[in-house]
PDB file of N, CA and C in Angstrom:
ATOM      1  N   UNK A   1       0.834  -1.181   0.000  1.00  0.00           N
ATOM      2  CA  UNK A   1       0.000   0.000   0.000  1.00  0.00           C
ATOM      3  C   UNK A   1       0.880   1.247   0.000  1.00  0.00           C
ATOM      4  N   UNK A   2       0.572   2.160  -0.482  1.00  0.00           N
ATOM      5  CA  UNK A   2       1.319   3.426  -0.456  1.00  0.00           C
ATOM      6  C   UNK A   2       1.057   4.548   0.283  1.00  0.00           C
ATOM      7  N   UNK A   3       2.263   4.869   1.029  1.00  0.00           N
ATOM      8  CA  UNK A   3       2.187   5.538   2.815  1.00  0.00           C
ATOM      9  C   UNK A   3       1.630   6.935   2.161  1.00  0.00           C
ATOM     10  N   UNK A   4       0.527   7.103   3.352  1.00  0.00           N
ATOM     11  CA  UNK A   4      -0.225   8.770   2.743  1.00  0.00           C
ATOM     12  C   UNK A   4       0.675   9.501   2.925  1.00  0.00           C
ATOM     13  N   UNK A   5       1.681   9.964   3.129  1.00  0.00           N
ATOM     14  CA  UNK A   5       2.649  10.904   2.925  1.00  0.00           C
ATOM     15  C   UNK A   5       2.416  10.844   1.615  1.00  0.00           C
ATOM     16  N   UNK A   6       3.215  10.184   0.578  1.00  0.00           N
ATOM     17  CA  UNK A   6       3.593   9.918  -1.094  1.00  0.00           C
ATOM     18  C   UNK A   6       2.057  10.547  -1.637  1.00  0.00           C
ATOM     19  N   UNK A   7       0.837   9.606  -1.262  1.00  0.00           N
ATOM     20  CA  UNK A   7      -0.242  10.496  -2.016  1.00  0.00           C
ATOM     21  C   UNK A   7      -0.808  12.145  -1.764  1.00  0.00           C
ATOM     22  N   UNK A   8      -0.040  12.396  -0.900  1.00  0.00           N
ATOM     23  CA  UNK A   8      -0.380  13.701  -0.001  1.00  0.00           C
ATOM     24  C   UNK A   8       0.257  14.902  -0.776  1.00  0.00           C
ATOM     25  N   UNK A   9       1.664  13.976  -1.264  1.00  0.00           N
ATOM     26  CA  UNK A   9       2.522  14.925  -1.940  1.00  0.00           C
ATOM     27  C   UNK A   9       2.118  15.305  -3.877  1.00  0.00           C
ATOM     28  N   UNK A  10       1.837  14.073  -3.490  1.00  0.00           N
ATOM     29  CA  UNK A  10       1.508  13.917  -5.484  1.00  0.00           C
ATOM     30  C   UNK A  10      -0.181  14.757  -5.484  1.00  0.00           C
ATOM     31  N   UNK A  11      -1.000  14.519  -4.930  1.00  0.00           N
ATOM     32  CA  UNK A  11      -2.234  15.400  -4.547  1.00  0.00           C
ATOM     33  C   UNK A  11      -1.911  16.580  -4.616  1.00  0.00           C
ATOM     34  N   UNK A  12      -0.654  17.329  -4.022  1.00  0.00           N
ATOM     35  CA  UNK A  12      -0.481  18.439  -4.266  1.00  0.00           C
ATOM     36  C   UNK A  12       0.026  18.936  -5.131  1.00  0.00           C
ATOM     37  N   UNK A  13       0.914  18.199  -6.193  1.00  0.00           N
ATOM     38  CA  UNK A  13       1.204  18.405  -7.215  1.00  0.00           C
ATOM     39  C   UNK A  13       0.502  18.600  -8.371  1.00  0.00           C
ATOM     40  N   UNK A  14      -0.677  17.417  -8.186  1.00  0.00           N
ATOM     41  CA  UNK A  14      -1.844  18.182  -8.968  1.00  0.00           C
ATOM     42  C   UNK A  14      -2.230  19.543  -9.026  1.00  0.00           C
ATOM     43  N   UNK A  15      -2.613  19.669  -7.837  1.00  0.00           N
ATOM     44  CA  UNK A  15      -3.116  20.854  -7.434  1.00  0.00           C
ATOM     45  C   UNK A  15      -2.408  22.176  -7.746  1.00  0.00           C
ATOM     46  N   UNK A  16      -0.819  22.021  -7.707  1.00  0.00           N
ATOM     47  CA  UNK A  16      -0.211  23.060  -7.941  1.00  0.00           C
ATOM     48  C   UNK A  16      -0.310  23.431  -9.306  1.00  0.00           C
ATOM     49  N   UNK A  17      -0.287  22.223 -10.561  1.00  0.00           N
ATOM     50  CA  UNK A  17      -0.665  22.045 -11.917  1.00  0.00           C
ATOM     51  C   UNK A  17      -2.074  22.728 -12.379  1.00  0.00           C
ATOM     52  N   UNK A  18      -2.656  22.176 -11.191  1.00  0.00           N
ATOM     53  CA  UNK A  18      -4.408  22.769 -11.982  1.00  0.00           C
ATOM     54  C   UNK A  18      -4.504  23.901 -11.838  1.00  0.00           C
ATOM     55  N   UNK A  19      -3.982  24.853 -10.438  1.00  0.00           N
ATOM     56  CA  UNK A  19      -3.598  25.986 -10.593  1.00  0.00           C
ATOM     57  C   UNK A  19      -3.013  27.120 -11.551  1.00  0.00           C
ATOM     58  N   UNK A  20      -1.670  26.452 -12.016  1.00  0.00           N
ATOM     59  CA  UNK A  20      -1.033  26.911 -13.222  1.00  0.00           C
ATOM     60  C   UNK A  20      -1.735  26.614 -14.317  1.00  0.00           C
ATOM     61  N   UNK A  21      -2.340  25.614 -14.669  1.00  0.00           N
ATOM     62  CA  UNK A  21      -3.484  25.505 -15.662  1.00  0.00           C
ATOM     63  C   UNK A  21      -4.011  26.607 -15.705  1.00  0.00           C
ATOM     64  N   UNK A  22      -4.911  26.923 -14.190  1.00  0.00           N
ATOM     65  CA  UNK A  22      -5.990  28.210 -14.990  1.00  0.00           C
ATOM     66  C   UNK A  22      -5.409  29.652 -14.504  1.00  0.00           C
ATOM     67  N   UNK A  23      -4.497  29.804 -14.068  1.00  0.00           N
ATOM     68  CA  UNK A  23      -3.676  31.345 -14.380  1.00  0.00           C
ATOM     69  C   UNK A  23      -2.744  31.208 -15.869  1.00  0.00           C
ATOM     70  N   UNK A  24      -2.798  30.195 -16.544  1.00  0.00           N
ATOM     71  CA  UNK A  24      -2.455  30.701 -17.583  1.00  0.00           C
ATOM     72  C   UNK A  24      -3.210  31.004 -18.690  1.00  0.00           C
ATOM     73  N   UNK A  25      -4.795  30.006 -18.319  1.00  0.00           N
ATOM     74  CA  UNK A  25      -5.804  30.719 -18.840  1.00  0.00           C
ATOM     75  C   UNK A  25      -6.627  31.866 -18.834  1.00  0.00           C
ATOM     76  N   UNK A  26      -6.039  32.153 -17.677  1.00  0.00           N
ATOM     77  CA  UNK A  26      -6.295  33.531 -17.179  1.00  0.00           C
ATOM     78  C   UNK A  26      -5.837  34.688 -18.289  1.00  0.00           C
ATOM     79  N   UNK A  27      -4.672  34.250 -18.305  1.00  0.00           N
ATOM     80  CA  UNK A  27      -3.475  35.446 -19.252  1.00  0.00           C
ATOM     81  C   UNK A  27      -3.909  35.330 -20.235  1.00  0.00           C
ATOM     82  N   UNK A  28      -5.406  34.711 -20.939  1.00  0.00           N
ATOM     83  CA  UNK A  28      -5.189  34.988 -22.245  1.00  0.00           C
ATOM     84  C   UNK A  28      -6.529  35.743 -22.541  1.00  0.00           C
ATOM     85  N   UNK A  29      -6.167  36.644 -23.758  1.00  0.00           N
ATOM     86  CA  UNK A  29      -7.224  38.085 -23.859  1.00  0.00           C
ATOM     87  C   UNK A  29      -8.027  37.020 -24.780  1.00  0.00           C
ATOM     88  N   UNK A  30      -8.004  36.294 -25.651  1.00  0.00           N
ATOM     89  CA  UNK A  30      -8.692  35.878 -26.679  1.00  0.00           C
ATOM     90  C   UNK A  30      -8.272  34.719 -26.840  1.00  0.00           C
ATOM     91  N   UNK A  31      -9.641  33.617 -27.327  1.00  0.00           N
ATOM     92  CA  UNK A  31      -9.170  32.252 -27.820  1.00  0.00           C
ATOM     93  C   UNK A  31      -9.386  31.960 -29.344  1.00  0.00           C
ATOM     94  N   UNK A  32     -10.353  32.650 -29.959  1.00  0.00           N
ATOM     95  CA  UNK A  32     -10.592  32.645 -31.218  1.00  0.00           C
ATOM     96  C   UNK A  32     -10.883  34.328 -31.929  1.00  0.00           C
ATOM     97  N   UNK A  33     -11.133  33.846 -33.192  1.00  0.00           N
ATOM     98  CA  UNK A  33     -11.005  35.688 -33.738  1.00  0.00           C
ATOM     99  C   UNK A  33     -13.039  36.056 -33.312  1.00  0.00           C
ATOM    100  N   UNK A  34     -13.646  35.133 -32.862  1.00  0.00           N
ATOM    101  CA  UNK A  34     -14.523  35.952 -32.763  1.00  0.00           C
ATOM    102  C   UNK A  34     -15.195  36.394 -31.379  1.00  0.00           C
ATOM    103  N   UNK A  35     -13.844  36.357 -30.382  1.00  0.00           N
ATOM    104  CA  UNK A  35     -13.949  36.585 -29.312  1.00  0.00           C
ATOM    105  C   UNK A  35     -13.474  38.041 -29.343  1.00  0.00           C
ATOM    106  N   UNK A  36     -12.425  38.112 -30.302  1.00  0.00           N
ATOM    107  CA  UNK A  36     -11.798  39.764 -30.210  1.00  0.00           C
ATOM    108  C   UNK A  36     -12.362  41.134 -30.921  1.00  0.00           C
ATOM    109  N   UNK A  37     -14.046  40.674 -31.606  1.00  0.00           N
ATOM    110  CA  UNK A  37     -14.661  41.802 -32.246  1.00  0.00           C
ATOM    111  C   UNK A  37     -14.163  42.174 -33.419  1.00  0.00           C
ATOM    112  N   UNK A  38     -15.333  43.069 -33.924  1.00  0.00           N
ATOM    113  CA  UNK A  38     -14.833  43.340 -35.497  1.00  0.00           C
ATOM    114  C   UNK A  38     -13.434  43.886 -35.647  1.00  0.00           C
ATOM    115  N   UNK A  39     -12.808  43.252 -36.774  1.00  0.00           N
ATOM    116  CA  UNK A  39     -11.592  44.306 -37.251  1.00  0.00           C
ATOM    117  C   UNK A  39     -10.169  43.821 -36.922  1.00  0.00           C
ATOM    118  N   UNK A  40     -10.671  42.602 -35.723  1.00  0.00           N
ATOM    119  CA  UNK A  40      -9.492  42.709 -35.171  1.00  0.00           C
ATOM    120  C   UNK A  40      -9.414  40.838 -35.185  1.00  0.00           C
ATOM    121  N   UNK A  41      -8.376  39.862 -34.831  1.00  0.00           N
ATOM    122  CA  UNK A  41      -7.769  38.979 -35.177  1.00  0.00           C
ATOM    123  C   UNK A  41      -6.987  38.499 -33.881  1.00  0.00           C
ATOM    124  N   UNK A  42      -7.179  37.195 -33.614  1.00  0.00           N
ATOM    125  CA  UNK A  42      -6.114  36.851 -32.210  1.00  0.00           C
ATOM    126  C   UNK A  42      -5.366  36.017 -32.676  1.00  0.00           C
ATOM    127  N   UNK A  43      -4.080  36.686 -31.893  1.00  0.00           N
ATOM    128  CA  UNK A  43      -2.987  36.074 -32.677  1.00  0.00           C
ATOM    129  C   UNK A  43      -2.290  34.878 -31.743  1.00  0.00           C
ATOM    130  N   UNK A  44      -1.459  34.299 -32.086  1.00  0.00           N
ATOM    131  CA  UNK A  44      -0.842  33.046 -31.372  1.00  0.00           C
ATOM    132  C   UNK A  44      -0.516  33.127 -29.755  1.00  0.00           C
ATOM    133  N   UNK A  45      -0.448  34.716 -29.606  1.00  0.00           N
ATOM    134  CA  UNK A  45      -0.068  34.804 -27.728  1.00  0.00           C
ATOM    135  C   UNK A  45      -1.393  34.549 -26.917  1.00  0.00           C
ATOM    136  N   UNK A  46      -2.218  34.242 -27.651  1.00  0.00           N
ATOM    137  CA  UNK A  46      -3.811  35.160 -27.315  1.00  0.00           C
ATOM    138  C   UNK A  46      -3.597  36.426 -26.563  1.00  0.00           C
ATOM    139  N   UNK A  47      -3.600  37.066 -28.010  1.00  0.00           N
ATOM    140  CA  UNK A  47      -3.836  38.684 -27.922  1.00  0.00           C
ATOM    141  C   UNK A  47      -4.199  39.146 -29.068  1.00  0.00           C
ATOM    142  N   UNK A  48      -5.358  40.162 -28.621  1.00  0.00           N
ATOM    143  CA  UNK A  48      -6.245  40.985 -30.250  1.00  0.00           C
ATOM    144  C   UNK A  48      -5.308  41.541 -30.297  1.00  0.00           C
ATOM    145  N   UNK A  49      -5.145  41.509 -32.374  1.00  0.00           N
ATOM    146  CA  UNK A  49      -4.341  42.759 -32.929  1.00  0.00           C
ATOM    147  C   UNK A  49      -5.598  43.206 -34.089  1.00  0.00           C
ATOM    148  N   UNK A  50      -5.233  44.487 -34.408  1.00  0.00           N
ATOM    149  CA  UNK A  50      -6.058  44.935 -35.263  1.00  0.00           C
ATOM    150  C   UNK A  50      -5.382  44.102 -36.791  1.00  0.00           C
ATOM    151  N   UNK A  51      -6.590  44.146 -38.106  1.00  0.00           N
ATOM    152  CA  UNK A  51      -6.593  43.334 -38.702  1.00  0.00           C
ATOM    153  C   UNK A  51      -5.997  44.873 -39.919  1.00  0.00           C
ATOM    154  N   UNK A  52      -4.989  44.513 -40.568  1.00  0.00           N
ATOM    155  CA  UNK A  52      -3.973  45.263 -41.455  1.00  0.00           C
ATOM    156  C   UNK A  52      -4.932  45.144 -42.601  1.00  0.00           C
ATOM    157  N   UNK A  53      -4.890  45.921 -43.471  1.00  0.00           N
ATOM    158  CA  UNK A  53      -5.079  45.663 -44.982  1.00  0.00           C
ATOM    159  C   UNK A  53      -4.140  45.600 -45.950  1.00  0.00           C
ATOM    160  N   UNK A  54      -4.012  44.439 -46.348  1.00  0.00           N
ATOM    161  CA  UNK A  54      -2.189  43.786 -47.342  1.00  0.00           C
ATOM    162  C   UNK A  54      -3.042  43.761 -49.216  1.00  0.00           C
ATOM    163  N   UNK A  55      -2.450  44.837 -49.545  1.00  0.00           N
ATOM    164  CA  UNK A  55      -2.798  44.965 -50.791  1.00  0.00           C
ATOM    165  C   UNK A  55      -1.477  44.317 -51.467  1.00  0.00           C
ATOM    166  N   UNK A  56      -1.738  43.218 -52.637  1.00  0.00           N
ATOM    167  CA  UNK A  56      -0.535  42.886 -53.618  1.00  0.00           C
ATOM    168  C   UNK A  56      -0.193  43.695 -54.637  1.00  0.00           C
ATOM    169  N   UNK A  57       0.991  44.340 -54.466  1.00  0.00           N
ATOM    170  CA  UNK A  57       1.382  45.057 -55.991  1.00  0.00           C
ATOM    171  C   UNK A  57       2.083  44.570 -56.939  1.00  0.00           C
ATOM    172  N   UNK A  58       2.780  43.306 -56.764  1.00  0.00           N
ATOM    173  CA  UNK A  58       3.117  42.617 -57.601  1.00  0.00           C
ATOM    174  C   UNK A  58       2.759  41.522 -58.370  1.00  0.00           C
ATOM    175  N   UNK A  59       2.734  41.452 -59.124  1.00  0.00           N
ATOM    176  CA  UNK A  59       1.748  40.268 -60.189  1.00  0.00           C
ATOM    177  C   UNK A  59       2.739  39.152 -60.896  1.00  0.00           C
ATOM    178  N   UNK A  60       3.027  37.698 -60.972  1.00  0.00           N
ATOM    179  CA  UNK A  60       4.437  37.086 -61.486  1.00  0.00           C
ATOM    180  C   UNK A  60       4.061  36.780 -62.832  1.00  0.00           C
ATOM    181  N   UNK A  61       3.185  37.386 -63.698  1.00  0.00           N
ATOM    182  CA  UNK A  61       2.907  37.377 -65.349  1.00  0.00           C
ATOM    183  C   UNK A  61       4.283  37.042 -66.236  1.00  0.00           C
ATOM    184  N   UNK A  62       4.947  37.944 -65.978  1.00  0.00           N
ATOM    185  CA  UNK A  62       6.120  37.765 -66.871  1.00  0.00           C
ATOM    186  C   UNK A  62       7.555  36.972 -66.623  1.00  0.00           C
ATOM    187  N   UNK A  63       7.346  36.540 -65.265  1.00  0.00           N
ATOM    188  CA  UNK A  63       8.266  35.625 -64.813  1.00  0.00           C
ATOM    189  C   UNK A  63       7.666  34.265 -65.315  1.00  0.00           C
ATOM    190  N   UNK A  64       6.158  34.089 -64.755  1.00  0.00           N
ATOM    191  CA  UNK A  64       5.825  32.913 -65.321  1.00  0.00           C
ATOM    192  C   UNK A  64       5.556  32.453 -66.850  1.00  0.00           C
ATOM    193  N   UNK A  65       5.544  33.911 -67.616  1.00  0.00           N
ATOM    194  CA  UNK A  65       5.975  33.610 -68.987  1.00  0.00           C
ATOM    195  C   UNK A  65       7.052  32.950 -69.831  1.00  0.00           C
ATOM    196  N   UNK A  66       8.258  33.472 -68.965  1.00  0.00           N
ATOM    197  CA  UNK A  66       9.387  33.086 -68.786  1.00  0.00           C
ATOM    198  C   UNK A  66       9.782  31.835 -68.600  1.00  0.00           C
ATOM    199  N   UNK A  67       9.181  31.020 -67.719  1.00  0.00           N
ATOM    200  CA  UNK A  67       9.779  30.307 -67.136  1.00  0.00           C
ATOM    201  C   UNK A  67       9.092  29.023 -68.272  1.00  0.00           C
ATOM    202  N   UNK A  68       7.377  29.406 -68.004  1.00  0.00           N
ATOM    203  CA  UNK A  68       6.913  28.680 -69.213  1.00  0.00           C
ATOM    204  C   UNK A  68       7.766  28.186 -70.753  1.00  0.00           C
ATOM    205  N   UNK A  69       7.659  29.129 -71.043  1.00  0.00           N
ATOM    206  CA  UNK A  69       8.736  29.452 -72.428  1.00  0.00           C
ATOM    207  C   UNK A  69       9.944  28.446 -72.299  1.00  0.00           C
ATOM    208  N   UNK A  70      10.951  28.949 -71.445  1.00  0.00           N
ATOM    209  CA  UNK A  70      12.002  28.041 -70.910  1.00  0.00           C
ATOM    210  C   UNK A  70      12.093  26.951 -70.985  1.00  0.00           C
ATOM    211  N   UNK A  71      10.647  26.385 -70.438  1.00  0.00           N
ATOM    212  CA  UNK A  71      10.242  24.563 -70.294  1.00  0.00           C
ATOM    213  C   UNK A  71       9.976  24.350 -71.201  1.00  0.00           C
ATOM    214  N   UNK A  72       8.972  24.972 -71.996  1.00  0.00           N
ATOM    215  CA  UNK A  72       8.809  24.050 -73.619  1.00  0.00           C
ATOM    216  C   UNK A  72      10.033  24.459 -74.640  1.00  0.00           C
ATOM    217  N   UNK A  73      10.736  25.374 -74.523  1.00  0.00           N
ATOM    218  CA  UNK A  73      12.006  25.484 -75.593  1.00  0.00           C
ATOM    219  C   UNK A  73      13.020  24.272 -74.803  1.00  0.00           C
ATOM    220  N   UNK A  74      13.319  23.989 -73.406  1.00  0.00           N
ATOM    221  CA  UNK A  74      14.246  22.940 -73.027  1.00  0.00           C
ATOM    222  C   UNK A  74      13.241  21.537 -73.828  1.00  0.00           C
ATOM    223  N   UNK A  75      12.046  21.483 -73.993  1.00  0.00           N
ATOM    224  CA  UNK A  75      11.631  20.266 -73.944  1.00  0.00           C
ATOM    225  C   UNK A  75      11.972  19.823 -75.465  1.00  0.00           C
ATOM    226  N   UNK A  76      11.643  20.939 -76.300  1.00  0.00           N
ATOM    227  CA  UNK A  76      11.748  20.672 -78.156  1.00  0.00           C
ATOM    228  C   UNK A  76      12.959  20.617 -78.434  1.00  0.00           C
ATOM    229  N   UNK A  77      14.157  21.063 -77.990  1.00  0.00           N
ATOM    230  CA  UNK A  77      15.604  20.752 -77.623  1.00  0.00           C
ATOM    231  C   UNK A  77      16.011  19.706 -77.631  1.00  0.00           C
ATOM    232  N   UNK A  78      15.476  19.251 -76.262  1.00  0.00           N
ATOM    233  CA  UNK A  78      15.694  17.580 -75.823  1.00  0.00           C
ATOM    234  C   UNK A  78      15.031  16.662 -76.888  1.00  0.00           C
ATOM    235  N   UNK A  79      13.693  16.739 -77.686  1.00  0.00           N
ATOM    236  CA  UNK A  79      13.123  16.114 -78.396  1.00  0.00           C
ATOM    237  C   UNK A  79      14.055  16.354 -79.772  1.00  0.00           C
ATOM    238  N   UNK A  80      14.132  17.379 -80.433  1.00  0.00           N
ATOM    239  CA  UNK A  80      14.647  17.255 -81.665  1.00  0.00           C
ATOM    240  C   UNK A  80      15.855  17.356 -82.167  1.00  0.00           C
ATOM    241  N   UNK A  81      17.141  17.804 -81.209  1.00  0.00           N
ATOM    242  CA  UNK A  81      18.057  17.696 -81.086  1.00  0.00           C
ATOM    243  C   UNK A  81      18.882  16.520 -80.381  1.00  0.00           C
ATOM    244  N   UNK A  82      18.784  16.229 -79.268  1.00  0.00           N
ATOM    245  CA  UNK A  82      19.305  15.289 -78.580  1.00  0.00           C
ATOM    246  C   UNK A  82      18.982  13.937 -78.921  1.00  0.00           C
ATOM    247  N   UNK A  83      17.733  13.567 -79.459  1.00  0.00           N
ATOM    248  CA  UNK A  83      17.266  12.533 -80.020  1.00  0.00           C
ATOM    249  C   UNK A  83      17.795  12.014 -80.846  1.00  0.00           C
ATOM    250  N   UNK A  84      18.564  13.404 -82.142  1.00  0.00           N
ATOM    251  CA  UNK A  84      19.272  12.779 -82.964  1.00  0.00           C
ATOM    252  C   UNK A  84      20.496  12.332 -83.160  1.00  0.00           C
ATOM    253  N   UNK A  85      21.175  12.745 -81.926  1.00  0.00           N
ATOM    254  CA  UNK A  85      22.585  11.968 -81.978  1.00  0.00           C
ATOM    255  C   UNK A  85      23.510  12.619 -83.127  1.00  0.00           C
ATOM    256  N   UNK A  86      23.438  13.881 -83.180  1.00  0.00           N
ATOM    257  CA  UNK A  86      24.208  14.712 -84.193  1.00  0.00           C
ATOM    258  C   UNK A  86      25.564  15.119 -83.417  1.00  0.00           C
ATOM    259  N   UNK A  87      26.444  15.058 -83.995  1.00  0.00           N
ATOM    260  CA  UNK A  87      27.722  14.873 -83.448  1.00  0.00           C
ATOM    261  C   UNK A  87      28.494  16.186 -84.292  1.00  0.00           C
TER     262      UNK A  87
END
């Protein structure tokens, strides 16, 4: 059997745990974004931040033209050149 001292101690260890459990739930302002009201967003500390507006000014049109291009000129290369074994 195990001397109530040992469970006396581990009992309190719980206890000290469940404690720290809910003061750290304490510390937190927000658990989801619709706890923190319009506009605003909770972020990983749980804490509202206001919600930014991220406009894109860059567009990759002509890189991916590029790159396109690239792949089918390497591919007709490999097909009509390399195929033939021209030395």
């Amino acid at each position: 059997m195990i001397p109530k001292k040992i469970v006396a101690k581990i009992m309190r260890l719980f206890l000290l745990a469940f404690i720290l459990f809910l003061a750290g739930c304490a510390k937190k302002e927000c658990t989801s974004n619709a706890s923190c009201g319009s506009g605003n967003y909770c972020g990983a500390d749980y804490k509202c931040y206001p919600l930014e507006k991220v406009t894109m000014t860059k567009t990759y049109t002509l890189e991916g033209l590029i790159m396109g291009l690239s792949i089918i000129g390497y591919a007709l290369y490999i097909r009509y050149f390399k195929s033939k074994k021209c030395h």
